[in-house]
C-alpha atoms as a PDB file:
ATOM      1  CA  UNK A   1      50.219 116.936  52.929  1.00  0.00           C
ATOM      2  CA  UNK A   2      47.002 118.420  52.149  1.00  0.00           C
ATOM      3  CA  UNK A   3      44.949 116.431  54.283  1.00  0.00           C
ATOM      4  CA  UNK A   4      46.542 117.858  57.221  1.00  0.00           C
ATOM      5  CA  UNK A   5      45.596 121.509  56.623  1.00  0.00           C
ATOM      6  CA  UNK A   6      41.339 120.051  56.703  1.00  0.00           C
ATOM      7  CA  UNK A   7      39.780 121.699  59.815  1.00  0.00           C
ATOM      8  CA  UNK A   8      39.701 118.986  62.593  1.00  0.00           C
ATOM      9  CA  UNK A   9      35.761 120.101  62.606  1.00  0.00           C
ATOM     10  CA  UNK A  10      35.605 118.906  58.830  1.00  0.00           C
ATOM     11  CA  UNK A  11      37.690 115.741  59.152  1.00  0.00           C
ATOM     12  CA  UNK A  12      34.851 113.202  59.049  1.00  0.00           C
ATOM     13  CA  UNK A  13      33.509 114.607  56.010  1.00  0.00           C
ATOM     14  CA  UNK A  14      36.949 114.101  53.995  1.00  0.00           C
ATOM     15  CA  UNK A  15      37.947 110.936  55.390  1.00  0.00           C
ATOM     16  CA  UNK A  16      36.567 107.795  56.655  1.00  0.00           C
ATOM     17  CA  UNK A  17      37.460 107.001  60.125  1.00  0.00           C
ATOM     18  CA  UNK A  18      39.439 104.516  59.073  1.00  0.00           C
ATOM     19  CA  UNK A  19      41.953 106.934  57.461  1.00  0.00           C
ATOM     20  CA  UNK A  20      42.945 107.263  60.988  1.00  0.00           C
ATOM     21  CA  UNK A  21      43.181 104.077  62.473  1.00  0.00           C
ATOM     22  CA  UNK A  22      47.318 102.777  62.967  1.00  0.00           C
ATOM     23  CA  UNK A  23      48.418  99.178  62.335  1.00  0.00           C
ATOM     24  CA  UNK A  24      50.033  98.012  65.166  1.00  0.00           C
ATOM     25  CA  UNK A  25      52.022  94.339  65.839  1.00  0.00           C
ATOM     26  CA  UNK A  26      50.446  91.833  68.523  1.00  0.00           C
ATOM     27  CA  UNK A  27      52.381  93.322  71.373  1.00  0.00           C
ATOM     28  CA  UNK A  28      50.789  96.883  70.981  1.00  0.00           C
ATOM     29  CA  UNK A  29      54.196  98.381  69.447  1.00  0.00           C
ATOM     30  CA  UNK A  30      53.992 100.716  65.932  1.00  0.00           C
ATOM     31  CA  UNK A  31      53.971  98.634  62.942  1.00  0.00           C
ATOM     32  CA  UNK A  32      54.578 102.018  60.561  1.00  0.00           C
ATOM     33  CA  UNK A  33      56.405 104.828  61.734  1.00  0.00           C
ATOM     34  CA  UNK A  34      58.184 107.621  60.019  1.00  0.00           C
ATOM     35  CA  UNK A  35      61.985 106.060  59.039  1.00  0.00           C
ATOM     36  CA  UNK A  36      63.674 109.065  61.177  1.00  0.00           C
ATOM     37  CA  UNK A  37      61.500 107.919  64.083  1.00  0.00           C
ATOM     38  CA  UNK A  38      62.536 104.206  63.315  1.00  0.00           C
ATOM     39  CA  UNK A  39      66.140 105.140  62.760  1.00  0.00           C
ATOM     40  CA  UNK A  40      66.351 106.991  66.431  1.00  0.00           C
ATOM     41  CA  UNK A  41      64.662 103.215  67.981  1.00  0.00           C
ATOM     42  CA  UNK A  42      67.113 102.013  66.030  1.00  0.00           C
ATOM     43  CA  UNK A  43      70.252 104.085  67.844  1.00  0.00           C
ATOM     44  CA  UNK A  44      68.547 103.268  71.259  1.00  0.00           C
ATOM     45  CA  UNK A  45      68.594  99.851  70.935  1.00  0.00           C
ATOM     46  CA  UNK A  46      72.175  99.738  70.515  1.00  0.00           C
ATOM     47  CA  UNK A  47      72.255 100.603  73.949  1.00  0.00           C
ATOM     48  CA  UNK A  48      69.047  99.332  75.548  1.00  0.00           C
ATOM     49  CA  UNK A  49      67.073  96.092  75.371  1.00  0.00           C
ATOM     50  CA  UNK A  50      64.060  95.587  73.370  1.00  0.00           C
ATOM     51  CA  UNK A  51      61.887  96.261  76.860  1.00  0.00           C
ATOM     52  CA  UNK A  52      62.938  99.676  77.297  1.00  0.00           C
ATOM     53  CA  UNK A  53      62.649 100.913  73.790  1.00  0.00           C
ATOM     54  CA  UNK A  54      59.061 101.100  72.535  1.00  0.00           C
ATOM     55  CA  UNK A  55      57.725 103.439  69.176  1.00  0.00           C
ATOM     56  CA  UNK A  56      53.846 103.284  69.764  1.00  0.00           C
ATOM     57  CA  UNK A  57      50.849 105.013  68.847  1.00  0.00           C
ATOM     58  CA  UNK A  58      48.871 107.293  70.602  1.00  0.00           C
ATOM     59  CA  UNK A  59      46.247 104.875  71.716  1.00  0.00           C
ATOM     60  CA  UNK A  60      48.603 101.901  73.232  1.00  0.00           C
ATOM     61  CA  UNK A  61      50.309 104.581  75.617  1.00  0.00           C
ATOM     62  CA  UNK A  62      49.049 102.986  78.213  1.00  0.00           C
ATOM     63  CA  UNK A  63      50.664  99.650  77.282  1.00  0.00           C
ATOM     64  CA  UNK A  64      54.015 100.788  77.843  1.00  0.00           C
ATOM     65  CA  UNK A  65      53.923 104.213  79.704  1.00  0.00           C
ATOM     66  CA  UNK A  66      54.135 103.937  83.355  1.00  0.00           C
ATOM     67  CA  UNK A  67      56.102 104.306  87.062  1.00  0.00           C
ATOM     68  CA  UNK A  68      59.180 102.826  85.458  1.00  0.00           C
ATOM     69  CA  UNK A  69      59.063 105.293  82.064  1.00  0.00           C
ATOM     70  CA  UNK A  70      61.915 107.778  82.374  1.00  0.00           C
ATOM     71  CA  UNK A  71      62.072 109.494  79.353  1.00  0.00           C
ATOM     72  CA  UNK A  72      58.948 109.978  76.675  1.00  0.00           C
ATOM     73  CA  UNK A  73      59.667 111.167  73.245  1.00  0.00           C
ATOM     74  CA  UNK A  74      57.131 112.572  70.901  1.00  0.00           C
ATOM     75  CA  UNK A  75      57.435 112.795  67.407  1.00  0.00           C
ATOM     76  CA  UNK A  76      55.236 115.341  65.039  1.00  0.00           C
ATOM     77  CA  UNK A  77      55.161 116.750  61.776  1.00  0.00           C
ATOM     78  CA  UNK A  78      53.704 120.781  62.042  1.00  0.00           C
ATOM     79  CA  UNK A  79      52.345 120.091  65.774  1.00  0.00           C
ATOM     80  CA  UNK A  80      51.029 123.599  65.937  1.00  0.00           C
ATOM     81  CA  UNK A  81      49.413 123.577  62.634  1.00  0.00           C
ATOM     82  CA  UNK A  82      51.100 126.940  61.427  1.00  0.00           C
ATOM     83  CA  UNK A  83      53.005 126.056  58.423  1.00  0.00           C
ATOM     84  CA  UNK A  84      52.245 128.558  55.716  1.00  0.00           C
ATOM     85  CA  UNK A  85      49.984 125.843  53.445  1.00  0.00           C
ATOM     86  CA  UNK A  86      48.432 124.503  56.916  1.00  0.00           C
ATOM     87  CA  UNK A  87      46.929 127.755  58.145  1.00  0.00           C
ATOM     88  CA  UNK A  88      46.201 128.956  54.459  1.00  0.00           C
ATOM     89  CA  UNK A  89      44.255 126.401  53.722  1.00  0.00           C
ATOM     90  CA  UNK A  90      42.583 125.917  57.638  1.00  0.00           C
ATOM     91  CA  UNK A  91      40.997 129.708  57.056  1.00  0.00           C
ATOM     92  CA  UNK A  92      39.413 128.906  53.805  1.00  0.00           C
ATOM     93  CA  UNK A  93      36.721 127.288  56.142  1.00  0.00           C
ATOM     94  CA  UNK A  94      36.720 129.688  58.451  1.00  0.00           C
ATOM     95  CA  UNK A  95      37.985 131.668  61.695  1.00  0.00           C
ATOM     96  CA  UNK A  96      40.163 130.356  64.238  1.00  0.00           C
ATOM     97  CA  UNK A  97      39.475 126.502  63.100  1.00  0.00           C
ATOM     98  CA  UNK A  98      42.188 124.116  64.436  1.00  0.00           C
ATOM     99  CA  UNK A  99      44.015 122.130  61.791  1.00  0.00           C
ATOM    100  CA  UNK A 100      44.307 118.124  61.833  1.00  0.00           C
ATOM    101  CA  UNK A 101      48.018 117.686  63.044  1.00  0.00           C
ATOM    102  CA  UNK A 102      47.891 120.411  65.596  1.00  0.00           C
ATOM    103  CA  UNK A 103      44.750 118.498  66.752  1.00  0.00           C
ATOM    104  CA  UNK A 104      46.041 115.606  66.706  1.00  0.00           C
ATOM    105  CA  UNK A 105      49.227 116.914  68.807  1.00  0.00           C
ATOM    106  CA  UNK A 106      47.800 118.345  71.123  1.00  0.00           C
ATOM    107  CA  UNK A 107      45.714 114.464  71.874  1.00  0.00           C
ATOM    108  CA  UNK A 108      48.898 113.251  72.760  1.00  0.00           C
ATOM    109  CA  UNK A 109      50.603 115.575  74.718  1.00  0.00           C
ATOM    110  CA  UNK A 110      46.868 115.916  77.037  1.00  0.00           C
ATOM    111  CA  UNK A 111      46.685 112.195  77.180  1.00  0.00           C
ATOM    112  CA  UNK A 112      46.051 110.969  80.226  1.00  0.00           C
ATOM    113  CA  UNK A 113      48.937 109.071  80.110  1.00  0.00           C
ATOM    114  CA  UNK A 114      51.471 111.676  79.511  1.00  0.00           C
ATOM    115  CA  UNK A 115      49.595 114.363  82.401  1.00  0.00           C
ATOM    116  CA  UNK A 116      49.960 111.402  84.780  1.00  0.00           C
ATOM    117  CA  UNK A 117      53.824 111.226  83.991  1.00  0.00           C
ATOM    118  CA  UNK A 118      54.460 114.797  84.098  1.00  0.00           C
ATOM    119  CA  UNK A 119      52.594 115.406  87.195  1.00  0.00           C
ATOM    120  CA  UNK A 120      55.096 112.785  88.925  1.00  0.00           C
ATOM    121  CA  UNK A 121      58.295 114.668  87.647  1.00  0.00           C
ATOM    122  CA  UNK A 122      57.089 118.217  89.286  1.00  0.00           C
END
C-alpha cells in the first residue's frame, strides 16, 4: 500500500522497472488480476464466450480492443490518488506531485486505445 503513495517522479528510484512489468498468458490475456476483477470475468462468462470476455493489462489493449468492443471496463484501486495515506505521504516530497496509482490511471484511461473507442461512441 505504501508504494502507491511514492511520487510517480520518484518511482524509479524505489523500484526497479521490473516492479512494474505484468505476467501475462501466451494469448496476451492477464495472468494475475485482483480476485473481484476475476470474479466479475467470471459472472460474464456465464453468459458470453471466452472471445468476448478478456481481463488484460494496460499494454495488450490493443490485442483485444477494437471496432467490435462494446463495452470497456476499468478496474483501479485510489485512481485519483487522494486517499488520506496517498496524498499524505505524496506531499512529503513535495508540491502538487502526482502519486503512482493516479498516474498509472490516468495511462489507461489516455491510452490510445481507449481515446480511439470513445471518440467512435460521440
Amino acid at each position: 500500500m505504501l508504494s502507491a503513495t511514492i511520487p510517480q517522479k520518484y518511482c524509479s528510484t524505489f523500484f526497479n522497472k521490473a516492479t512494474f512489468e505484468n505476467e501475462s498468458w501466451s494469448d496476451g490475456r492477464a495472468k494475475y488480476v485482483p480476485n473481484g476483477l476475476r470474479m466479475v470475468e467470471t459472472l460474464l462468462l456465464r453468459e458470453y464466450s471466452d472471445d468476448d470476455v478478456v481481463v488484460c493489462y494496460v499494454d495488450q489493449l490493443e490485442r483485444f480492443v477494437g471496432p467490435e468492443t462494446k463495452v470497456l471496463a476499468i478496474h483501479a484501486h485510489n485512481p485519483l490518488g487522494i486517499s488520506y495515506a496517498t496524498d499524505v505521504y505524496s506531499k512529503l516530497a513535495g508540491e502538487n506531485l502526482m502519486p503512482v496509482n493516479a498516474f498509472e490511471f490516468i495511462r489507461i484511461v489516455t491510452h490510445p486505445v481507449i481515446e480511439k473507442l470513445n471518440q467512435r461512441s460521440l
